[in-house]
N, C-alpha and C. Protein backbone atom coordinates (compact mmCIF):
# COMPACT_ATOMS: atom_id res chain seq x y z
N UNK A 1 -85.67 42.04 -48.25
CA UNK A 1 -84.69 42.10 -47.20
C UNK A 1 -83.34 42.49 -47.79
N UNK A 2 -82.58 43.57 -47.30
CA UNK A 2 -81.21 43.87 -47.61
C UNK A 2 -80.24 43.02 -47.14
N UNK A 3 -79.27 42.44 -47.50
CA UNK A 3 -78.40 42.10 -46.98
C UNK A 3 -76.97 42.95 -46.60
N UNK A 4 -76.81 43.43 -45.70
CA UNK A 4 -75.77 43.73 -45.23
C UNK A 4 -74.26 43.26 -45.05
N UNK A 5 -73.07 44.02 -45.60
CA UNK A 5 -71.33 42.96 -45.87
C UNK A 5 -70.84 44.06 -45.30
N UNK A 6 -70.02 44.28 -44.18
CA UNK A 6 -69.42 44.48 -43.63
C UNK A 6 -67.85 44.65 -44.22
N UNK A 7 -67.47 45.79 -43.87
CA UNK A 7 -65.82 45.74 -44.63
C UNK A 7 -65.09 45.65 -43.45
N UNK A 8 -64.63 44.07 -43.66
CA UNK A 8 -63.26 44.40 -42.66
C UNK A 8 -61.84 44.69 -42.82
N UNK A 9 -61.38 45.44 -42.67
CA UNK A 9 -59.88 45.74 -42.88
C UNK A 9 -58.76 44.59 -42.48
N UNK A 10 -58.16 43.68 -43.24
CA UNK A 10 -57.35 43.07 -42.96
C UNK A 10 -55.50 44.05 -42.72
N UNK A 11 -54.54 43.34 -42.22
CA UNK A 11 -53.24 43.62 -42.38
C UNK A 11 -53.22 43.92 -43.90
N UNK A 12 -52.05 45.00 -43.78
CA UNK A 12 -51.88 45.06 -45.08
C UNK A 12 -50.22 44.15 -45.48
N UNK A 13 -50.37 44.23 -46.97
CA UNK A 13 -49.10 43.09 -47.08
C UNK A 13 -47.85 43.44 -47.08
N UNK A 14 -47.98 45.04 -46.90
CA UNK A 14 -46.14 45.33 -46.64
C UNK A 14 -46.46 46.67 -45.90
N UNK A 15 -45.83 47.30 -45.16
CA UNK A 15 -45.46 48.35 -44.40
C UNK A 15 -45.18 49.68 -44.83
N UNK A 16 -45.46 50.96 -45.00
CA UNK A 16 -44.44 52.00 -45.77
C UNK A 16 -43.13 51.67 -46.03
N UNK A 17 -42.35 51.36 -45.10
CA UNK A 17 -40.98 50.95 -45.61
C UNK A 17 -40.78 49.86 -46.34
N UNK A 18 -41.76 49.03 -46.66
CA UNK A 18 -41.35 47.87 -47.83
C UNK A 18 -41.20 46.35 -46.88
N UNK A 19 -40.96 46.82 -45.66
CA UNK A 19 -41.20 45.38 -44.54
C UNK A 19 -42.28 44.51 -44.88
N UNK A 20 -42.68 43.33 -44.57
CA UNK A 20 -44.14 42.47 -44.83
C UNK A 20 -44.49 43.23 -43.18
N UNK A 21 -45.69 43.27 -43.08
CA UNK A 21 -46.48 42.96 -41.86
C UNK A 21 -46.79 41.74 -41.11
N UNK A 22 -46.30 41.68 -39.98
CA UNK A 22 -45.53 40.38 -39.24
C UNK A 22 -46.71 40.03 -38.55
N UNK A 23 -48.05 40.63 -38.51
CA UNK A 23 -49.63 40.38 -38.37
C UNK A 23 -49.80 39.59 -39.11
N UNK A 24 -49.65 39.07 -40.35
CA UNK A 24 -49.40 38.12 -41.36
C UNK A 24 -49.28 36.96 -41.07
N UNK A 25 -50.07 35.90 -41.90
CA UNK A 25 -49.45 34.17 -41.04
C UNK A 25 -48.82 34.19 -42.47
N UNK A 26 -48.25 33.11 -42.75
CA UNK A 26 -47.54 32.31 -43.65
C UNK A 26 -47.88 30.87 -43.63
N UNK A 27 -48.37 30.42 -45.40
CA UNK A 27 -48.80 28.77 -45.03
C UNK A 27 -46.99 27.73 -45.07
N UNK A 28 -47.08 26.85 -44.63
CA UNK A 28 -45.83 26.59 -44.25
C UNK A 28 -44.94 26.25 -45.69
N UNK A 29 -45.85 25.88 -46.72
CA UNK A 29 -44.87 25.94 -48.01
C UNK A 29 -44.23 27.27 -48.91
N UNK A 30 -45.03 27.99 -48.24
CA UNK A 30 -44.41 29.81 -48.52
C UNK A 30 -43.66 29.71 -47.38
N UNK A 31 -42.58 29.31 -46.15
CA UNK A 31 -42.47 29.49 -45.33
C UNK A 31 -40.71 30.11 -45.33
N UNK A 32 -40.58 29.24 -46.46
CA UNK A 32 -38.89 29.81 -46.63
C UNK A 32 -38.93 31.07 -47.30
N UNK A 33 -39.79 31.86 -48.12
CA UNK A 33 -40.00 33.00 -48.65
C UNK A 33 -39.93 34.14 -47.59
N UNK A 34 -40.93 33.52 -46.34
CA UNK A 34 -41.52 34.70 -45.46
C UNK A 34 -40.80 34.22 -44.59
N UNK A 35 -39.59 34.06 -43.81
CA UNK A 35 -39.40 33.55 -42.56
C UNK A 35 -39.55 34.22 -41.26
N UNK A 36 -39.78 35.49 -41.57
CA UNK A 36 -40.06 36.49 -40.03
C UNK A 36 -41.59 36.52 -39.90
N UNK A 37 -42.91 36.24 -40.76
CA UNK A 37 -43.96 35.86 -40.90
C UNK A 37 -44.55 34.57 -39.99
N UNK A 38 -45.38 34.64 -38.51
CA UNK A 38 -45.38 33.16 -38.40
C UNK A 38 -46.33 32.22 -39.30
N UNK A 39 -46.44 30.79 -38.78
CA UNK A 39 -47.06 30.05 -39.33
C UNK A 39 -48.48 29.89 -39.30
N UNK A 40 -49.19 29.71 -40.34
CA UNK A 40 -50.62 29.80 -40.43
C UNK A 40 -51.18 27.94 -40.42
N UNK A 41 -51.71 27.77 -39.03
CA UNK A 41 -52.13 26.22 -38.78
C UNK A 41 -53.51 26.32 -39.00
N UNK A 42 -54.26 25.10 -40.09
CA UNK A 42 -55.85 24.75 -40.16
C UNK A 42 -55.77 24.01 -38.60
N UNK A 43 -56.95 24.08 -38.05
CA UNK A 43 -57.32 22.84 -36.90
C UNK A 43 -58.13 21.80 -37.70
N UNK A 44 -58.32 20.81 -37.91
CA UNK A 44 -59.09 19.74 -37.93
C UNK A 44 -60.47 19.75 -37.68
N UNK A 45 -61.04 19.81 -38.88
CA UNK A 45 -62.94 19.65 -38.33
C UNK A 45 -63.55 20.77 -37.97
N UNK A 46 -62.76 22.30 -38.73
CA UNK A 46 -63.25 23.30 -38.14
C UNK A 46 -64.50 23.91 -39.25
């Protein structure tokens, strides 16, 4: 049996002009680094 992996294309991490991509979460202790980045929340029990 083959196994098949799929490429998925994520955001990329900066823009042609050097901007971050605001598709991007940020975990909240990187948060003062990235501040136009929103926040990236775990849920509980996932």
């Amino acid at each position: 049996m083959i196994k098949v992996e799929a490429i998925k294309p994520g955001p990329k991490p900066k823009k042609e002009d050097g901007t971050p991509d605001e598709r991007r979460r940020v975990n909240p202790e990187n948060k003062p680094k990235y501040p136009k980045l929103k926040p990236h929340n775990h849920k509980r029990n996932d």
